[in-house]
N, C-alpha and C. Protein backbone atom coordinates (compact mmCIF):
# COMPACT_ATOMS: atom_id res chain seq x y z
N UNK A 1 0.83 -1.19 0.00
CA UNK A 1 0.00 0.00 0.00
C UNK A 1 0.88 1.26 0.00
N UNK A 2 1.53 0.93 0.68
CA UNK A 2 2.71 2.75 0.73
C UNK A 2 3.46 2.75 -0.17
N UNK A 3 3.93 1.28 -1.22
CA UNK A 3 4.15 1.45 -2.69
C UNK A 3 3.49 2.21 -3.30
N UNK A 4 1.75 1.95 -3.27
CA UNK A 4 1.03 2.96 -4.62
C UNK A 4 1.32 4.00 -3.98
N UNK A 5 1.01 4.69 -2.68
CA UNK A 5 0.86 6.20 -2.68
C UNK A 5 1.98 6.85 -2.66
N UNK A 6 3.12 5.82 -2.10
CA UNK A 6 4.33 6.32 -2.88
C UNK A 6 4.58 7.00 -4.33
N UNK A 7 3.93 6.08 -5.02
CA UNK A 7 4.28 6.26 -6.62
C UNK A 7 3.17 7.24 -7.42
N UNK A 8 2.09 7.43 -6.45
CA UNK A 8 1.17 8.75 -6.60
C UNK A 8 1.73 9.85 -6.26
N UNK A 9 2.34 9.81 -4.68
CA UNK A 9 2.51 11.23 -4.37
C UNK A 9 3.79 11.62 -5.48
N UNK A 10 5.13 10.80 -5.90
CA UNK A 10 5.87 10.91 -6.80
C UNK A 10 5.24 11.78 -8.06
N UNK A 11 4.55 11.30 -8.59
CA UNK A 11 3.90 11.56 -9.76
C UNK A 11 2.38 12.57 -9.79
N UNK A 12 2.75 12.93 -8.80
CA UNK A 12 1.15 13.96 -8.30
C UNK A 12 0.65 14.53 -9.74
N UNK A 13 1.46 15.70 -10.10
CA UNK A 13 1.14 16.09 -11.61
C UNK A 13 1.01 15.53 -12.21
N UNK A 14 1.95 14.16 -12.88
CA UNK A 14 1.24 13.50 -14.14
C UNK A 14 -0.15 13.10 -14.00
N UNK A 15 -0.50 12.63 -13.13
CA UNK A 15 -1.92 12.29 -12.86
C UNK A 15 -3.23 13.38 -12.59
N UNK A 16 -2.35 14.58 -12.46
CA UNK A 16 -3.36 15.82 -12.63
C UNK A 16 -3.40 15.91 -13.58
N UNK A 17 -2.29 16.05 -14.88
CA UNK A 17 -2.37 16.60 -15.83
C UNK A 17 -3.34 15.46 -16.78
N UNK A 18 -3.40 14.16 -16.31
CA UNK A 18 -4.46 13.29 -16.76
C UNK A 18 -5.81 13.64 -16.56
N UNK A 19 -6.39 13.84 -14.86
CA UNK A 19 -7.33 13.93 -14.64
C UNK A 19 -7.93 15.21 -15.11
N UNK A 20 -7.09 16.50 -15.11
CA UNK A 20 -7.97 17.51 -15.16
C UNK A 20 -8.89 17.45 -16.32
N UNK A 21 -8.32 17.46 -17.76
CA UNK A 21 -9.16 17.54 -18.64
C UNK A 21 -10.61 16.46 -18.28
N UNK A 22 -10.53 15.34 -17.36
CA UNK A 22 -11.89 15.17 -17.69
C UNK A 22 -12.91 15.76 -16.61
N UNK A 23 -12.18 16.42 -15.66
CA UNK A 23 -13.23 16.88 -14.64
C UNK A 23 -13.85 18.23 -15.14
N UNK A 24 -12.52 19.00 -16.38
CA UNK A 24 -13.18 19.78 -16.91
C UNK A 24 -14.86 19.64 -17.88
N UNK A 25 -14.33 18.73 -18.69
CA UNK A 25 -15.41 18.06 -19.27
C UNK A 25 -16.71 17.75 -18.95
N UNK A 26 -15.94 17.19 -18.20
CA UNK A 26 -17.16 16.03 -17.21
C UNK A 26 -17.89 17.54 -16.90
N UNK A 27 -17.70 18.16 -16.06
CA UNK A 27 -18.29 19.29 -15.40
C UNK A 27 -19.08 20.21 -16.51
N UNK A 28 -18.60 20.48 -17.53
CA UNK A 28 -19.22 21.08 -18.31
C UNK A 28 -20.53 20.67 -18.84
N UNK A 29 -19.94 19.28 -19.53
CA UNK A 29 -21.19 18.55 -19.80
C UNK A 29 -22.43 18.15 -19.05
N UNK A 30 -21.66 17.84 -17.32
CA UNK A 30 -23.30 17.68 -16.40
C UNK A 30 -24.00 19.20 -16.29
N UNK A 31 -23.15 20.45 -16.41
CA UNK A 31 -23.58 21.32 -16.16
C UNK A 31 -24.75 21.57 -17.35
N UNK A 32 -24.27 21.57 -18.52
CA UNK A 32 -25.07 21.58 -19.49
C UNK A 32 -26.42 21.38 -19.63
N UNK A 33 -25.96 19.54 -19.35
CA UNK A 33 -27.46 19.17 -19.33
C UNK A 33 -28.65 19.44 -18.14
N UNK A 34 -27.68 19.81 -17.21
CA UNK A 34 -28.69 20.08 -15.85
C UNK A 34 -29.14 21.66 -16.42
N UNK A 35 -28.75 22.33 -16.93
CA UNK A 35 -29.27 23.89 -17.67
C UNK A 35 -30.03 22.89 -18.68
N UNK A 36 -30.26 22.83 -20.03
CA UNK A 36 -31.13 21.75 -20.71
C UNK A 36 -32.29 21.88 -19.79
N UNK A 37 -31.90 20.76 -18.85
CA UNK A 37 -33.50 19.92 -18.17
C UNK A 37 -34.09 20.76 -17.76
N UNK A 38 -33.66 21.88 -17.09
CA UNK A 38 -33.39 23.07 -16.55
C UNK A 38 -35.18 23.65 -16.70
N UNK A 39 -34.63 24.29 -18.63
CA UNK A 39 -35.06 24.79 -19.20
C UNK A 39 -36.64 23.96 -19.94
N UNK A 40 -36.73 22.99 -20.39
CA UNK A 40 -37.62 22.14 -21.09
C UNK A 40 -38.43 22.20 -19.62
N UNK A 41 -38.03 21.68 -18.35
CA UNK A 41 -39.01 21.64 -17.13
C UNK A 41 -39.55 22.76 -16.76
N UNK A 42 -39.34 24.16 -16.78
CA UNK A 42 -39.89 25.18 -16.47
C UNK A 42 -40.96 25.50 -18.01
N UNK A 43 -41.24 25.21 -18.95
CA UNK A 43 -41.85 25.25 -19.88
C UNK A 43 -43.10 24.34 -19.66
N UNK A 44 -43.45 22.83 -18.58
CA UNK A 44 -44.24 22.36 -17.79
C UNK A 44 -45.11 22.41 -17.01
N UNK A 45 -45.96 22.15 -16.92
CA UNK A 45 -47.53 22.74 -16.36
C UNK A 45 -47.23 21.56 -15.13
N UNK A 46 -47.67 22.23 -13.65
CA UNK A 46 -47.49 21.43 -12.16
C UNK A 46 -48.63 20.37 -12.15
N UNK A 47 -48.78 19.70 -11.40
CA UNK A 47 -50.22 18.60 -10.84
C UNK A 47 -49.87 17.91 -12.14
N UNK A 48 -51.16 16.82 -12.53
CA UNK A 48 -51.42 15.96 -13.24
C UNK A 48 -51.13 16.16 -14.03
N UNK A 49 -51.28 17.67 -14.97
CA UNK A 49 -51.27 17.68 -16.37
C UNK A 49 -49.76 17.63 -16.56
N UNK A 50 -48.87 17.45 -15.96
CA UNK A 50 -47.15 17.01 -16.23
C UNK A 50 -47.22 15.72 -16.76
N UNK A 51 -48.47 14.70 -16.49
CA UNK A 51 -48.30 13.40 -17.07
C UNK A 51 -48.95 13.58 -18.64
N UNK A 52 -49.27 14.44 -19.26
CA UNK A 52 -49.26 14.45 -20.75
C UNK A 52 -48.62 15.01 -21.32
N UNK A 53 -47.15 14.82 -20.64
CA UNK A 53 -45.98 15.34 -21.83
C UNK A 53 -44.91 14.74 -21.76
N UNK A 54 -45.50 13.65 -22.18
CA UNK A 54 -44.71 12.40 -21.95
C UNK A 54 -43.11 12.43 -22.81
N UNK A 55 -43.48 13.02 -23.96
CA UNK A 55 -42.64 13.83 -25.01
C UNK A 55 -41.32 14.20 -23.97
N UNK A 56 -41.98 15.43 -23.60
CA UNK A 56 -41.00 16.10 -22.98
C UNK A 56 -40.45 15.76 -21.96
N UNK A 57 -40.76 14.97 -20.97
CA UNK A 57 -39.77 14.34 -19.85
C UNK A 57 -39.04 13.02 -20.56
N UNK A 58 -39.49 12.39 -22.02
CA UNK A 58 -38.75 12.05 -22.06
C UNK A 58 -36.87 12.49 -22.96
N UNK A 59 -37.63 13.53 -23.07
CA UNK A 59 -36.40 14.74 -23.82
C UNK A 59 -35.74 15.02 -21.85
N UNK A 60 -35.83 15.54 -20.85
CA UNK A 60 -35.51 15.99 -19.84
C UNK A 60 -33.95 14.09 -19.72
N UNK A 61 -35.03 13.17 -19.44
CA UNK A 61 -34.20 12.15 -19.21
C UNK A 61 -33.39 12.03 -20.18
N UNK A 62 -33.42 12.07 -21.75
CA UNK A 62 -32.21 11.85 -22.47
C UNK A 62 -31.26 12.62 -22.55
N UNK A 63 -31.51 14.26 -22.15
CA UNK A 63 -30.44 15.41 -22.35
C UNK A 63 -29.63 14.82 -20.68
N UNK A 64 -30.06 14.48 -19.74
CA UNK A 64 -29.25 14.03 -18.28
C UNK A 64 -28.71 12.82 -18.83
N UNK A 65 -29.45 11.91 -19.47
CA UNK A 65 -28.28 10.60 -20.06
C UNK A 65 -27.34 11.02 -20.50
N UNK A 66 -27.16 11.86 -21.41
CA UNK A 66 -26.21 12.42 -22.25
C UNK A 66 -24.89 13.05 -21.84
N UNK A 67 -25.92 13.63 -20.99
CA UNK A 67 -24.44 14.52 -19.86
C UNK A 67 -23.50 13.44 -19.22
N UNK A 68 -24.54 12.44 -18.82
CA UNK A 68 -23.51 10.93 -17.87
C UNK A 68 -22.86 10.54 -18.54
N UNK A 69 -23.57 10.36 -20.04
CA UNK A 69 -22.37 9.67 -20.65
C UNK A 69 -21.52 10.40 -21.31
N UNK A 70 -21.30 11.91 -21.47
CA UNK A 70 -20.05 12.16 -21.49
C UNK A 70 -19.10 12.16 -20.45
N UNK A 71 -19.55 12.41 -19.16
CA UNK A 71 -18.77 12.33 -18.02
C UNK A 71 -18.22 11.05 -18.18
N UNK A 72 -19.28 9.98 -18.22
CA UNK A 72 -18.91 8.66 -18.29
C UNK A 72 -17.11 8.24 -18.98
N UNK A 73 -17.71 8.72 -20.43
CA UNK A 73 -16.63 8.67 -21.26
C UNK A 73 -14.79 9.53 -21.17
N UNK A 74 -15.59 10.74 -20.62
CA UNK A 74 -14.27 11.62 -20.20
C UNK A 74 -13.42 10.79 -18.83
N UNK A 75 -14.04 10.34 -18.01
CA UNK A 75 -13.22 10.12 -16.80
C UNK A 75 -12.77 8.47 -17.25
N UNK A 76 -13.17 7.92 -17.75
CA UNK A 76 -12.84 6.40 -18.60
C UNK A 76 -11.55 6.49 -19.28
N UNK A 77 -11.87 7.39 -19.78
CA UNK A 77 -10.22 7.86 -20.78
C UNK A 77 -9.43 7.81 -19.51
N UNK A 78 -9.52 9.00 -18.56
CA UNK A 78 -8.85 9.63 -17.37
C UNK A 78 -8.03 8.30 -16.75
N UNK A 79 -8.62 7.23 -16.52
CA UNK A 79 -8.92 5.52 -15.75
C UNK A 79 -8.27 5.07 -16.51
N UNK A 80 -8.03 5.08 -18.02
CA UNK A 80 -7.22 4.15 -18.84
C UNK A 80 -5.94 4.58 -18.87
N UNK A 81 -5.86 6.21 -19.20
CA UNK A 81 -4.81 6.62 -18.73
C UNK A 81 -3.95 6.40 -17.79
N UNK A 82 -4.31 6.74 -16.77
CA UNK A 82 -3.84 6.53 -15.22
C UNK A 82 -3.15 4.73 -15.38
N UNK A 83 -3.88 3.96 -15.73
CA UNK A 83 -3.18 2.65 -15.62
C UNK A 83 -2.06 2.82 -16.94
N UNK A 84 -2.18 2.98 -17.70
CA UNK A 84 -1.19 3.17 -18.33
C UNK A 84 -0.16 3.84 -18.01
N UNK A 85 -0.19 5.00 -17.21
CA UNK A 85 0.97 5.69 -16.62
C UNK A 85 1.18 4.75 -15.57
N UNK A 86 0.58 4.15 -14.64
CA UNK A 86 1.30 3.31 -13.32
C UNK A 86 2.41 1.82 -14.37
N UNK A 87 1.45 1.70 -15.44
CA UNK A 87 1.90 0.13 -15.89
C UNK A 87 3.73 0.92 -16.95
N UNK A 88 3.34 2.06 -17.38
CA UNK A 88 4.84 2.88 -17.58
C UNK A 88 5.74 2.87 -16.21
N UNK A 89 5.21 3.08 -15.04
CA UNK A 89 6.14 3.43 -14.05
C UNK A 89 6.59 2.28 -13.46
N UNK A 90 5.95 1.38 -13.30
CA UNK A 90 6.32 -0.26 -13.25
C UNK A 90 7.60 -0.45 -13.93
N UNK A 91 7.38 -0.45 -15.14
CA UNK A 91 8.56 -0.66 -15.94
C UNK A 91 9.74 -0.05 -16.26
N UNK A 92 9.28 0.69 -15.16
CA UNK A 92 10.89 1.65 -15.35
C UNK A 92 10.91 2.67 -16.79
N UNK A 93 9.96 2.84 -17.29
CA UNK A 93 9.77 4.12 -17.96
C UNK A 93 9.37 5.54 -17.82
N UNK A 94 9.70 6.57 -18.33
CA UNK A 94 8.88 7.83 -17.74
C UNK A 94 7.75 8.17 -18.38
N UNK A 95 6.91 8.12 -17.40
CA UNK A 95 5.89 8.17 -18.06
C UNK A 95 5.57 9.69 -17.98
N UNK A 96 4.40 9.60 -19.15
CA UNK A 96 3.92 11.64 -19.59
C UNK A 96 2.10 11.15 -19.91
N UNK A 97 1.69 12.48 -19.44
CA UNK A 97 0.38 12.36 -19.16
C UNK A 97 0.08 12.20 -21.27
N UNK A 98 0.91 13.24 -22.34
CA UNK A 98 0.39 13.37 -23.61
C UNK A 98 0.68 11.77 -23.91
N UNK A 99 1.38 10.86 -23.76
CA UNK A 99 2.12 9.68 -23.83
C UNK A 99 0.39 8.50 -23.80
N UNK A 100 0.41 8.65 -22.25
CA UNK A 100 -0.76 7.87 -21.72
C UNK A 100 -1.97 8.16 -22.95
N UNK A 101 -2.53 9.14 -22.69
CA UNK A 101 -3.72 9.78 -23.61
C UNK A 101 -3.73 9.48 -24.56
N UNK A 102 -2.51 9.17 -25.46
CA UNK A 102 -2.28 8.99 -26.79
C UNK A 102 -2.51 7.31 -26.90
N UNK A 103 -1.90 6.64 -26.12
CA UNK A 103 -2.18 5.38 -26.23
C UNK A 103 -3.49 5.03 -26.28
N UNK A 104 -4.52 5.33 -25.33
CA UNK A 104 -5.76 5.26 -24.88
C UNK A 104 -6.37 5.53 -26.38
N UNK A 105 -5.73 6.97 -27.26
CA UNK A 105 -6.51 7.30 -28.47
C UNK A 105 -6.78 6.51 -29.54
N UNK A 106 -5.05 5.56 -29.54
CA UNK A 106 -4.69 4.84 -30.57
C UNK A 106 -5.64 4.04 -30.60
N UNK A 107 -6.36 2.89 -29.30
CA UNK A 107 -7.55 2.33 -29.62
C UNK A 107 -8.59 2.61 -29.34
N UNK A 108 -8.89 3.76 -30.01
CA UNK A 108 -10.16 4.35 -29.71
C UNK A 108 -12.06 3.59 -29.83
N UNK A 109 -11.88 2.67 -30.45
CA UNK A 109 -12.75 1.57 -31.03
C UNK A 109 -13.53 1.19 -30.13
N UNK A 110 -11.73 -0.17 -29.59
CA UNK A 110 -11.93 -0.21 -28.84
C UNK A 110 -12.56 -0.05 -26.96
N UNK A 111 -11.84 0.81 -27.36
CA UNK A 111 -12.15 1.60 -25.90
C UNK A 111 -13.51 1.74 -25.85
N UNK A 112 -13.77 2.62 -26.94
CA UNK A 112 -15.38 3.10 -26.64
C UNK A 112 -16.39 2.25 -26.87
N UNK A 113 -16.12 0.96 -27.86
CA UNK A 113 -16.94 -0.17 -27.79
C UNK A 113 -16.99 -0.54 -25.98
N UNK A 114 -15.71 -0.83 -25.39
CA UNK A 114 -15.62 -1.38 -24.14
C UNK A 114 -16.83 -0.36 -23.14
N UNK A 115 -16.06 1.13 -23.45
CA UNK A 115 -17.03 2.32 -22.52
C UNK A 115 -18.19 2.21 -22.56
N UNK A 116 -19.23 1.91 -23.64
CA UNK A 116 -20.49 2.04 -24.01
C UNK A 116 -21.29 1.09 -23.77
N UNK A 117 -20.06 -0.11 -23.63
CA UNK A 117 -20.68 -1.55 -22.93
C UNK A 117 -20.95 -1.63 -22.11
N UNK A 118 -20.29 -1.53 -20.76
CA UNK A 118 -20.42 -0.73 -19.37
C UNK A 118 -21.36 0.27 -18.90
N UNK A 119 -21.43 1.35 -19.71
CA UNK A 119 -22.03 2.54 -19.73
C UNK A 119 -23.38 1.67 -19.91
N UNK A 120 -24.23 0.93 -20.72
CA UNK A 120 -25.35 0.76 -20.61
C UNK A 120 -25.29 -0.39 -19.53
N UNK A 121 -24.46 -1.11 -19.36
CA UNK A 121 -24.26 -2.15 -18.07
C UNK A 121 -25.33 -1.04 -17.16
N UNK A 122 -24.70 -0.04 -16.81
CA UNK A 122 -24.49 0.27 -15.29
C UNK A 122 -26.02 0.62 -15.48
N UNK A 123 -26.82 1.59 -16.39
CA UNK A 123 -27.70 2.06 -16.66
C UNK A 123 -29.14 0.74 -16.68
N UNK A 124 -28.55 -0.24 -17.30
CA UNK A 124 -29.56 -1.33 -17.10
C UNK A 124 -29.48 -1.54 -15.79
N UNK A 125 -28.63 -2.19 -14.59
CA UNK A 125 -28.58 -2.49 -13.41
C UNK A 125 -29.36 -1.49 -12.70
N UNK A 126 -29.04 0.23 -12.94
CA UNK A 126 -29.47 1.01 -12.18
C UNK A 126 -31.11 1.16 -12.87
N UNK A 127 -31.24 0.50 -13.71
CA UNK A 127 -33.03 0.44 -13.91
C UNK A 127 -33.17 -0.18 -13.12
N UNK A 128 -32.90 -1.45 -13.29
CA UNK A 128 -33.57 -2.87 -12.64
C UNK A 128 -33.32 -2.54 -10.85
N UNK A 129 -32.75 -1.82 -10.39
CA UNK A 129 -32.60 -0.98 -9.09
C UNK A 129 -34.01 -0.49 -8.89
N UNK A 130 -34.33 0.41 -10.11
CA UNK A 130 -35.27 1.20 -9.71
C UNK A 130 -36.48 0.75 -9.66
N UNK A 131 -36.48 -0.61 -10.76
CA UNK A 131 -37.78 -0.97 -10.39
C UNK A 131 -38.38 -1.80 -9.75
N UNK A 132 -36.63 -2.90 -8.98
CA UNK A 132 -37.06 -3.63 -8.19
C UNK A 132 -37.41 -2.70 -6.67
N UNK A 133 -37.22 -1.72 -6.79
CA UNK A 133 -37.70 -0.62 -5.00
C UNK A 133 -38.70 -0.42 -5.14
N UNK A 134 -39.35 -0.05 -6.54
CA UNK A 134 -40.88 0.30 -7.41
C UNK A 134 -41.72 -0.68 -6.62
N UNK A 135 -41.00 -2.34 -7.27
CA UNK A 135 -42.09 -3.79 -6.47
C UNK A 135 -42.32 -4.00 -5.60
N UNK A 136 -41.25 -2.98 -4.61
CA UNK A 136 -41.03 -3.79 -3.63
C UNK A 136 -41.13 -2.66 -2.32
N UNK A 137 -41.63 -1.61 -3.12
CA UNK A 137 -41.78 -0.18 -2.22
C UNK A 137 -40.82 0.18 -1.13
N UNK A 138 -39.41 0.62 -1.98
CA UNK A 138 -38.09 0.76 -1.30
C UNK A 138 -38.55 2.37 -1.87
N UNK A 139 -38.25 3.46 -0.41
CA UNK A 139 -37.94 4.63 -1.35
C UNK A 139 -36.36 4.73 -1.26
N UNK A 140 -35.88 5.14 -1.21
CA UNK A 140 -34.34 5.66 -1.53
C UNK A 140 -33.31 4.37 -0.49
N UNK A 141 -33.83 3.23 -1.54
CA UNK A 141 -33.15 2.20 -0.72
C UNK A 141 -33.61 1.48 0.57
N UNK A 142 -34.48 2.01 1.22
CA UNK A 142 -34.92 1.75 2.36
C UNK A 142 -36.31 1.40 2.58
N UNK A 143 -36.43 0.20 2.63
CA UNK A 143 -37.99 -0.31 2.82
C UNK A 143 -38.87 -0.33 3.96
N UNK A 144 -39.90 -0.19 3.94
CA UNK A 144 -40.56 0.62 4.86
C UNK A 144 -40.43 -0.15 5.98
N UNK A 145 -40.45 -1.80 6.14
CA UNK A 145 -39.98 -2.43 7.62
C UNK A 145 -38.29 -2.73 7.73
N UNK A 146 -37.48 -1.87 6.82
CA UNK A 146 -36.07 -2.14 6.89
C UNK A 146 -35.61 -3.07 6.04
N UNK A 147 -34.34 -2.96 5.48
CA UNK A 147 -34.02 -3.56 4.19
C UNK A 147 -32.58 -2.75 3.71
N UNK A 148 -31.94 -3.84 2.88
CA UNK A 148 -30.63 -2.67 1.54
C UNK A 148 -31.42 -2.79 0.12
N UNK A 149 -30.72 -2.07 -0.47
CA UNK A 149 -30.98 -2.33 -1.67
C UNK A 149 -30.47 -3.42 -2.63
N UNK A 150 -31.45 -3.33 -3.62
CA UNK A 150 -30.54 -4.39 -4.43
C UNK A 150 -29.51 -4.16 -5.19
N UNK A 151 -28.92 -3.00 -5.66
CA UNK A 151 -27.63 -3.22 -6.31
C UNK A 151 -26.85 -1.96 -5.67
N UNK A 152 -25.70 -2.18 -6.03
CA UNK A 152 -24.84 -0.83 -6.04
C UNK A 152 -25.37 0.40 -6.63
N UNK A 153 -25.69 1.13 -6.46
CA UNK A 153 -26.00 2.00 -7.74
C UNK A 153 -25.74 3.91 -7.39
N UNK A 154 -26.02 4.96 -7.93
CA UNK A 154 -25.41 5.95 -7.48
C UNK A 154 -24.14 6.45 -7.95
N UNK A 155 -23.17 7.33 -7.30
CA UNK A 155 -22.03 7.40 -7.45
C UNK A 155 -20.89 6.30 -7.14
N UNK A 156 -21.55 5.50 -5.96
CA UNK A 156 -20.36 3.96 -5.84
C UNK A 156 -20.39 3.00 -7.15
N UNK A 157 -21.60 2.74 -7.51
CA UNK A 157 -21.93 2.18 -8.85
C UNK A 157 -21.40 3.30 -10.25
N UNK A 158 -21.29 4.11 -10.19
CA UNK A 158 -20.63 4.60 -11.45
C UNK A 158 -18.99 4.46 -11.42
N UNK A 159 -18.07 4.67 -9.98
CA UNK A 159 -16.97 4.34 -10.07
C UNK A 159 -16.38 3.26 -9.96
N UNK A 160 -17.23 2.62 -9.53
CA UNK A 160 -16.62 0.41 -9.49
C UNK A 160 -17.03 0.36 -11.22
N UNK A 161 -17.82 0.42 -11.57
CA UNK A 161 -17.69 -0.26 -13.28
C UNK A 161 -16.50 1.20 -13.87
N UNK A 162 -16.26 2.23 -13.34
CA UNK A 162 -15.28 2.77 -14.61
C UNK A 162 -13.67 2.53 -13.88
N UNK A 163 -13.65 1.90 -12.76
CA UNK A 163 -12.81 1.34 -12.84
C UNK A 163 -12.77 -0.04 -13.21
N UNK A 164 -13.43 -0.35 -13.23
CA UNK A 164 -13.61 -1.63 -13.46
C UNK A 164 -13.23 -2.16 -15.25
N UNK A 165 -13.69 -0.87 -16.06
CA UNK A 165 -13.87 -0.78 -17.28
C UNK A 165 -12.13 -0.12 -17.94
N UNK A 166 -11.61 0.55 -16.66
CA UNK A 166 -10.15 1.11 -17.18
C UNK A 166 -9.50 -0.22 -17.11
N UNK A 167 -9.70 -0.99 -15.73
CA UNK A 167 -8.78 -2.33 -15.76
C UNK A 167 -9.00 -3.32 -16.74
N UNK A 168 -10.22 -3.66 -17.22
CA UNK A 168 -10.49 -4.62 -17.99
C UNK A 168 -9.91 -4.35 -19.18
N UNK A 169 -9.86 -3.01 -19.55
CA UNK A 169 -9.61 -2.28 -20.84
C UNK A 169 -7.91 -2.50 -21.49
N UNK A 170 -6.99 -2.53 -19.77
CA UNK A 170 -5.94 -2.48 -19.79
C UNK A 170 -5.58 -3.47 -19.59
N UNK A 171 -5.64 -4.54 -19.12
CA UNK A 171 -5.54 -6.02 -19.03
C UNK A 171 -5.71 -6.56 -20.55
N UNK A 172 -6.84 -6.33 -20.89
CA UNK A 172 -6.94 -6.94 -22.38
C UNK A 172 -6.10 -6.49 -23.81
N UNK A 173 -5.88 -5.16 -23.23
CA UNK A 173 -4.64 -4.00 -24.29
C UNK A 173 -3.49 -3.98 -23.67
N UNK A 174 -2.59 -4.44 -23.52
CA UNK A 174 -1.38 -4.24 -22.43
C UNK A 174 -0.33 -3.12 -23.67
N UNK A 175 0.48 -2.48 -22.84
CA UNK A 175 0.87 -1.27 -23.52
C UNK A 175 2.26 -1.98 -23.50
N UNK A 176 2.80 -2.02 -25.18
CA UNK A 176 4.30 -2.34 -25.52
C UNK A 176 4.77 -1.31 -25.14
N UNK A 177 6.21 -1.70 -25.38
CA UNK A 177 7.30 -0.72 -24.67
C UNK A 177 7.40 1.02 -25.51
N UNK A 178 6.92 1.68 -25.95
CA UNK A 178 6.35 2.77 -26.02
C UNK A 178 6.07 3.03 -27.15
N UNK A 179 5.02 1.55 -28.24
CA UNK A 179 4.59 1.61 -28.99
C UNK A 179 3.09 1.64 -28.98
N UNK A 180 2.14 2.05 -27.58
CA UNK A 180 1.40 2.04 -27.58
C UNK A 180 0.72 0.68 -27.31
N UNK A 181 -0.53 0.97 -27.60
CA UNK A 181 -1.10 -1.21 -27.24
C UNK A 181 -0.78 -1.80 -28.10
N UNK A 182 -0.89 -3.32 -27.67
CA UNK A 182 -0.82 -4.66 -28.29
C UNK A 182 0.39 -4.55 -29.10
């Protein structure tokens, strides 16, 4: 354990200079769409008559999908990166944040086949979340004589599958000696 944070605190910047661009991103894009939903919901009539615009909430939910999954996608890169710079520093190479990024780009296909796989993973699970609490009259996890929920889901559930999705990504692509993957 005092190996990795060793080799973090070492490398503090390269791993900023990884992460920032996607928190920039990421941030922009949730911001976005939360302005979006923002906007289409204040255009909405209160009480019942909100259930005949069915249209439009379902425009509200796809502009917030959208935003996730760019976040999704920006901090995935960030995750592939990052292992690629630790699996450089392993080996006694120096690693560079443009280095990492670039590798990650080279299989871009890939990657985003892998990201998008996941990305609806998590989104199916976090349905089937929602509607097993629906059956089973859980409000926010918590059933009315006591209970957990059934899956991970939330912010713990978005960062176990994108890590989950950087390791798998990098395990299956292993990075030659600074020719990028495979």
């Amino acid at each position: 354990m005092e190996e990795v944070l060793g080799a973090y605190r070492r490398h503090f910047w390269l791993f900023f200079r990884i992460t920032a661009p996607a928190v920039i991103v990421s941030t922009a894009a949730l911001i976005t769409a939360r302005n979006e939903a923002r906007e289409i919901t204040r255009r909405l009539p209160r009480g019942w008559e909100l259930l005949a615009h069915g249209t439009e909430i379902f425009g509200i939910f796809l502009v917030n999908l959208s935003g996730w999954l760019v976040s999704w996608i920006a901090f995935s890169v960030a995750f592939a990166a990052i292992c690629i710079a630790m699996e450089e520093i392993a080996s006694g190479l120096t690693p560079s944040a443009r280095h990492s990024l670039l590798n990650v780009r080279e299989r871009s296909g890939d990657f985003l086949r892998l990201t998008l796989l996941l990305f609806g993973l998590l989104v199916g699970l976090e349905a089937a979340s929602i509607f097993y609490r629906i059956k089973h009259r859980r409000v926010l996890g918590i059933r009315a004589m006591g209970g957990a929920p059934l899956a991970r889901s939330g912010l713990a559930g978005f960062l176990w599958t994108s890590d989950l999705g950087a390791f798998v990504f990098v395990t299956l692509c292993p990075v030659g000696a600074g020719r990028g993957f495979g």
